[in-house]
C-alpha atoms as a PDB file:
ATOM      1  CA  UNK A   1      10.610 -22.414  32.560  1.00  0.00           C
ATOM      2  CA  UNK A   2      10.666 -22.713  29.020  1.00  0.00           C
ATOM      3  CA  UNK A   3      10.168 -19.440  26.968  1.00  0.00           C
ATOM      4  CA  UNK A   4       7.654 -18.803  23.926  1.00  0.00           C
ATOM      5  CA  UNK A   5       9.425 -18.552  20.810  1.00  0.00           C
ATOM      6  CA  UNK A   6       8.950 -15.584  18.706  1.00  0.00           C
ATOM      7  CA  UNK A   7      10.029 -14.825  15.140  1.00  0.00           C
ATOM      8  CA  UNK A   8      12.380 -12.360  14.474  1.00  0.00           C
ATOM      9  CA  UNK A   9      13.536  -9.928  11.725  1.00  0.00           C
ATOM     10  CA  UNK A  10      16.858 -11.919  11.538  1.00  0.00           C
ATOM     11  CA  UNK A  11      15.007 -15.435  11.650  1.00  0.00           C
ATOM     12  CA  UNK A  12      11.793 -14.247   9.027  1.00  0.00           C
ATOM     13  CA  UNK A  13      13.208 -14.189   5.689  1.00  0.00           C
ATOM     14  CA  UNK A  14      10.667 -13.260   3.321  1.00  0.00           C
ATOM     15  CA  UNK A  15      10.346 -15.218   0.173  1.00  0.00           C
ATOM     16  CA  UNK A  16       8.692 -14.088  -3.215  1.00  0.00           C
ATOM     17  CA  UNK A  17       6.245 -16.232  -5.496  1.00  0.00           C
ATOM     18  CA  UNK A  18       5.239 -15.632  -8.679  1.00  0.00           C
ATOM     19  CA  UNK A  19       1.332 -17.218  -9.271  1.00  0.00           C
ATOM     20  CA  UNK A  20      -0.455 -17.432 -12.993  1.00  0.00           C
ATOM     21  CA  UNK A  21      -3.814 -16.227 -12.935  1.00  0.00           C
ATOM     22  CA  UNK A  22      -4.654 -17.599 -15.874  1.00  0.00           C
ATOM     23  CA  UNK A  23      -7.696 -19.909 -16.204  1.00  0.00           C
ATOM     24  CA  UNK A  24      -7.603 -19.857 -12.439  1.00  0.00           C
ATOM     25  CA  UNK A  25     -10.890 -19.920 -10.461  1.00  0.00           C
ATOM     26  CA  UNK A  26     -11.012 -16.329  -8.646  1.00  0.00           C
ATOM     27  CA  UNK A  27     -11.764 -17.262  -5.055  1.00  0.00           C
ATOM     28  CA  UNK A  28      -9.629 -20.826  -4.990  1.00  0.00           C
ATOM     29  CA  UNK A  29      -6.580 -18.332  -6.128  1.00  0.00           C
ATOM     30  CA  UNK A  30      -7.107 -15.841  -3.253  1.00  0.00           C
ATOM     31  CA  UNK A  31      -7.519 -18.065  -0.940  1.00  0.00           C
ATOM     32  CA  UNK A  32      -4.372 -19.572  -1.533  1.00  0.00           C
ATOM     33  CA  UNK A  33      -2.379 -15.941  -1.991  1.00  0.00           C
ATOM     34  CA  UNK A  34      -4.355 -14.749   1.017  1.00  0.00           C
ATOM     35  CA  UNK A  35      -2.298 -17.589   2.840  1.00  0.00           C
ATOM     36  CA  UNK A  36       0.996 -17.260   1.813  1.00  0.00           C
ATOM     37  CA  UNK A  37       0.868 -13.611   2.234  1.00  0.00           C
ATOM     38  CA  UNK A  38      -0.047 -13.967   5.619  1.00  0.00           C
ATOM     39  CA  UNK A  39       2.379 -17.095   6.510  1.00  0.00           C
ATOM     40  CA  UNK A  40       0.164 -19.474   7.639  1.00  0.00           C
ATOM     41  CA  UNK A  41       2.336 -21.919   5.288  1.00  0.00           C
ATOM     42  CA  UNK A  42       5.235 -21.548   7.544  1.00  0.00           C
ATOM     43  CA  UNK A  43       6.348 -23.004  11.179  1.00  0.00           C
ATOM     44  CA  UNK A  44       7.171 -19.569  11.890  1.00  0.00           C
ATOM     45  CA  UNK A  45       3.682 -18.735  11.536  1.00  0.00           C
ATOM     46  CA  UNK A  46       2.504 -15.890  14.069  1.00  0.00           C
ATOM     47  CA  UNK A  47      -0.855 -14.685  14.284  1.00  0.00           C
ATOM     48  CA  UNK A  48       0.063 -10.677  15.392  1.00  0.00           C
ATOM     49  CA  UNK A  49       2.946 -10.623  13.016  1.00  0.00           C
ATOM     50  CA  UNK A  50       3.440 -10.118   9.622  1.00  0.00           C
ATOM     51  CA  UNK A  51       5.576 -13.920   9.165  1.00  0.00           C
ATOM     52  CA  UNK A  52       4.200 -14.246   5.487  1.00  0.00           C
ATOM     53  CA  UNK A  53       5.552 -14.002   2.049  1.00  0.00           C
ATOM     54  CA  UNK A  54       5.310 -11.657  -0.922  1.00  0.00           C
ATOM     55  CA  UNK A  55       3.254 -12.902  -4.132  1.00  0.00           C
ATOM     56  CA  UNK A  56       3.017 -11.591  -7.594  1.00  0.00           C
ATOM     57  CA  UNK A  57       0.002 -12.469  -9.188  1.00  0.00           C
ATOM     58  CA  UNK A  58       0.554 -12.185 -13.621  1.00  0.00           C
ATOM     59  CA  UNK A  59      -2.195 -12.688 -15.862  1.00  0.00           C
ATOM     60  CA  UNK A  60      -4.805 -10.955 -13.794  1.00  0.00           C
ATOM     61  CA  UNK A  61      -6.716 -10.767 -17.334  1.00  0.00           C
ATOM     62  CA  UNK A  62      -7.706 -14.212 -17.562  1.00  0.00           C
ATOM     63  CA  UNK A  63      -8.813 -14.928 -13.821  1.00  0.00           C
ATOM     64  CA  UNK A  64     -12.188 -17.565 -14.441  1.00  0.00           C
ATOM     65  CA  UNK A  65     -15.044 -17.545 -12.328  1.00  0.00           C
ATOM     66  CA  UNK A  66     -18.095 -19.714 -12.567  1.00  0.00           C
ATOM     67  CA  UNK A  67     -22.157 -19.708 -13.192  1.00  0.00           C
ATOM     68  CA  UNK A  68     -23.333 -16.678 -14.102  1.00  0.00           C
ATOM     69  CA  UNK A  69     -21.165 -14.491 -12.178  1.00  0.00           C
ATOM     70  CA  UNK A  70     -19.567 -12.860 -15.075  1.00  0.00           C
ATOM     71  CA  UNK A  71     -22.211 -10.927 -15.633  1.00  0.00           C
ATOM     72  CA  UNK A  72     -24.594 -10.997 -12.247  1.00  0.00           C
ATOM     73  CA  UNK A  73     -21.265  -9.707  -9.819  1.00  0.00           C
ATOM     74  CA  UNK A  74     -21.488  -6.656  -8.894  1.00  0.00           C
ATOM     75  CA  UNK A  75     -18.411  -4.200  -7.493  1.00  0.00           C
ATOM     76  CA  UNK A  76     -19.014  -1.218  -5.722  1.00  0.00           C
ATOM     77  CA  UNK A  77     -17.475   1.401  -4.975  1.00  0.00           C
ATOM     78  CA  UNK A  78     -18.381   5.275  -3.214  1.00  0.00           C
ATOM     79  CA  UNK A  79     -16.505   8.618  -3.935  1.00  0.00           C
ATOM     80  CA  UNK A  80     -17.486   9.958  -0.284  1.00  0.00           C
ATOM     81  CA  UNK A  81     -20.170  12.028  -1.345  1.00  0.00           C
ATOM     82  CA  UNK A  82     -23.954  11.839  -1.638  1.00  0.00           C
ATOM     83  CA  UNK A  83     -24.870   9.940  -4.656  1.00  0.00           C
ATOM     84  CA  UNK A  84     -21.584   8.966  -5.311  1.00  0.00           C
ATOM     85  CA  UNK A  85     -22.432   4.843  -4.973  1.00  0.00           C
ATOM     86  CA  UNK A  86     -20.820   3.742  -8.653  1.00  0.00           C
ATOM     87  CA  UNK A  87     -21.515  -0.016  -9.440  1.00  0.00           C
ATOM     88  CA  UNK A  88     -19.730  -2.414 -12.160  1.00  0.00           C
ATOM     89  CA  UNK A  89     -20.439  -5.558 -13.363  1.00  0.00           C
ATOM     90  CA  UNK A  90     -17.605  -8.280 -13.131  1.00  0.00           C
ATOM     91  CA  UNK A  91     -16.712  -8.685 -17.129  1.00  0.00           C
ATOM     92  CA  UNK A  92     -16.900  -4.544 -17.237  1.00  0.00           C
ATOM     93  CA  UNK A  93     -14.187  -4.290 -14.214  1.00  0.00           C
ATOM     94  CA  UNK A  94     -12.473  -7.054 -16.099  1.00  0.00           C
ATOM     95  CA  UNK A  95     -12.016  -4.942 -19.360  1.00  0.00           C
ATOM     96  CA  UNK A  96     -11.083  -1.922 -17.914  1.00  0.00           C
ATOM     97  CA  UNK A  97      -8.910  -2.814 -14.533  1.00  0.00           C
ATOM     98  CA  UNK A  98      -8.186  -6.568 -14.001  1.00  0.00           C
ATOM     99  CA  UNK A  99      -5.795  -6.381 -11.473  1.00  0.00           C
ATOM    100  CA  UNK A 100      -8.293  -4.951  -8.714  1.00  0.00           C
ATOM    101  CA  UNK A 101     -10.804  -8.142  -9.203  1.00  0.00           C
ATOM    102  CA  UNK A 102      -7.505 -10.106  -7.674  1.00  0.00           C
ATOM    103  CA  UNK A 103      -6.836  -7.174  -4.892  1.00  0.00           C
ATOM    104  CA  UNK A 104     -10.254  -6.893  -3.906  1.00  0.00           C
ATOM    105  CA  UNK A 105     -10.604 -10.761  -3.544  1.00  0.00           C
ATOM    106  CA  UNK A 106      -7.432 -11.276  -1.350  1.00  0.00           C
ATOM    107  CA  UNK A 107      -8.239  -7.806   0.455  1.00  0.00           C
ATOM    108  CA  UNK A 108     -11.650  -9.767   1.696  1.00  0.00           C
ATOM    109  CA  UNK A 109      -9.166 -12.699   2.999  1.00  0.00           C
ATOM    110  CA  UNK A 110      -6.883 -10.730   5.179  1.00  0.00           C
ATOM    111  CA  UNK A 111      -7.448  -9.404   8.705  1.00  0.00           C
ATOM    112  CA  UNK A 112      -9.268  -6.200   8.946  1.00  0.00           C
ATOM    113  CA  UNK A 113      -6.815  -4.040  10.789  1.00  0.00           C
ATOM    114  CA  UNK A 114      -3.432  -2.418  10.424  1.00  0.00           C
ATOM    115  CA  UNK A 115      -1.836  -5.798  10.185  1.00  0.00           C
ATOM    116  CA  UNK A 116      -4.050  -6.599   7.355  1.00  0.00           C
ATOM    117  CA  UNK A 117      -3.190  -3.276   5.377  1.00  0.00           C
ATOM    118  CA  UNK A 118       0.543  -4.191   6.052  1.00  0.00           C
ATOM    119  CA  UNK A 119       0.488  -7.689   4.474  1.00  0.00           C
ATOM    120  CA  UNK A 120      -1.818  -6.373   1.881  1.00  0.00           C
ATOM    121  CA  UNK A 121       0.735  -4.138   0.293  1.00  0.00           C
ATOM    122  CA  UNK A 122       2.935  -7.597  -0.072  1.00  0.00           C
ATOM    123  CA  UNK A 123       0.916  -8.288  -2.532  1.00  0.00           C
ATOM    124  CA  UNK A 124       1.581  -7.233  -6.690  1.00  0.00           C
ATOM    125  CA  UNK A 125      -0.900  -7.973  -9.120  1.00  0.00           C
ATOM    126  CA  UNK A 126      -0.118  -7.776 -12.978  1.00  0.00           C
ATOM    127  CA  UNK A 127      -2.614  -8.005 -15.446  1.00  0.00           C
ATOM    128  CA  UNK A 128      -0.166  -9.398 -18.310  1.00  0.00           C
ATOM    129  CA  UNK A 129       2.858 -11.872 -18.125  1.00  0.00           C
ATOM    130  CA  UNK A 130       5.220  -9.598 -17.301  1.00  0.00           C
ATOM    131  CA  UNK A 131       6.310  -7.668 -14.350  1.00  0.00           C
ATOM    132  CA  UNK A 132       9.373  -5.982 -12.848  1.00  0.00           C
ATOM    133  CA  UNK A 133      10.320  -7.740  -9.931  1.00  0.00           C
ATOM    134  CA  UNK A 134      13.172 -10.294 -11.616  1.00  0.00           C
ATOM    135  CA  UNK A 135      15.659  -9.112  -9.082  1.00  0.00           C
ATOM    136  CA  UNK A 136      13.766 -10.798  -6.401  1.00  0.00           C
ATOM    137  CA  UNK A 137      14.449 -13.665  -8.121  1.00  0.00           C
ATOM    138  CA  UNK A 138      10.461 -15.040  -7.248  1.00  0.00           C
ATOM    139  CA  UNK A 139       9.764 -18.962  -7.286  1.00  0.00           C
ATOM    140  CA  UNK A 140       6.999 -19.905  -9.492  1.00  0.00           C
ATOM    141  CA  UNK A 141       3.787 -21.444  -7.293  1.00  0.00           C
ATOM    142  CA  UNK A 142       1.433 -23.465  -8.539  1.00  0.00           C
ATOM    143  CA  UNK A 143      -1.747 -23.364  -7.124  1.00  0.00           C
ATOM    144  CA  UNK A 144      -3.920 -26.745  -6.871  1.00  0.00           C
ATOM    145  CA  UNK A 145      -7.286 -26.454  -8.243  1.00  0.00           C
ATOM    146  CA  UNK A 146      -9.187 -28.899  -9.736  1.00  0.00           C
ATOM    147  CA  UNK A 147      -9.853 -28.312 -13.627  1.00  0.00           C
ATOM    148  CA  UNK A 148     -13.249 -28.340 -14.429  1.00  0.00           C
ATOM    149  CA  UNK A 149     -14.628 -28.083 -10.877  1.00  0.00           C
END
């Protein structure tokens, strides 16, 4: 009788990516990060295991979306108390805290449980070029999109 194989610590070694947001269509980009962070790229993929990789997303600034959702999408967000519902417009989030347009995207794309909180904080989003995780030594990704679409 043949046994199921199941990853191990010693067999999963994580890998880190670095993506460019910029000029990148918002939900094409998560859906791709949501992916990788969760492992479904890999033969070692598991679906009760955290198998995936981590991913630094730069540019978080210039993350494109399309129509008229610039200005019509609306985040929301509640402090816990009554009348505490705050809402924000996509190009106002934008200017003041670009990196959580990415997180809250990718957040949508992962399970909804403690595995999903767990591969969620594999994630690092930077809203310029830069960020401090050279040691890693992270392999650029490129996402495919089509331009223009």
């Amino acid at each position: 009788m043949t046994k199921t194989y199941l990853p191990t610590t010693a067999t999963l070694d994580p890998k880190w990516f670095v993506v460019d947001a910029a000029d990148q269509r918002l939900g094409r980009l998560a859906t791709q990060v949501a992916m990788i962070l969760r492992g479904k790229n890999s033969p070692t993929y598991t679906p009760f295991m955290d198998t995936g990789d981590f991913v630094i997303v730069i540019n978080a600034e210039k993350v494109a979306v399309t129509g008229k959702k610039r200005e019509q999408k609306v985040y929301r967000r509640h402090s816990g108390r009554p009348g505490g519902m705050k809402t924000e417009t996509f190009a106002k989030l934008q200017g003041r805290i670009p990196e959580r347009i990415v997180e809250h995207a990718v957040k949508g794309m992962l399970p909804k449980n403690s595995l999903g909180r767990q591969l969620f904080t594999k994630l690092k989003v930077y809203a310029g070029p830069d960020h401090p995780h050279q040691a890693q030594q992270p392999e650029v990704l490129v996402i495919n999109t089509i331009p223009g679409a």
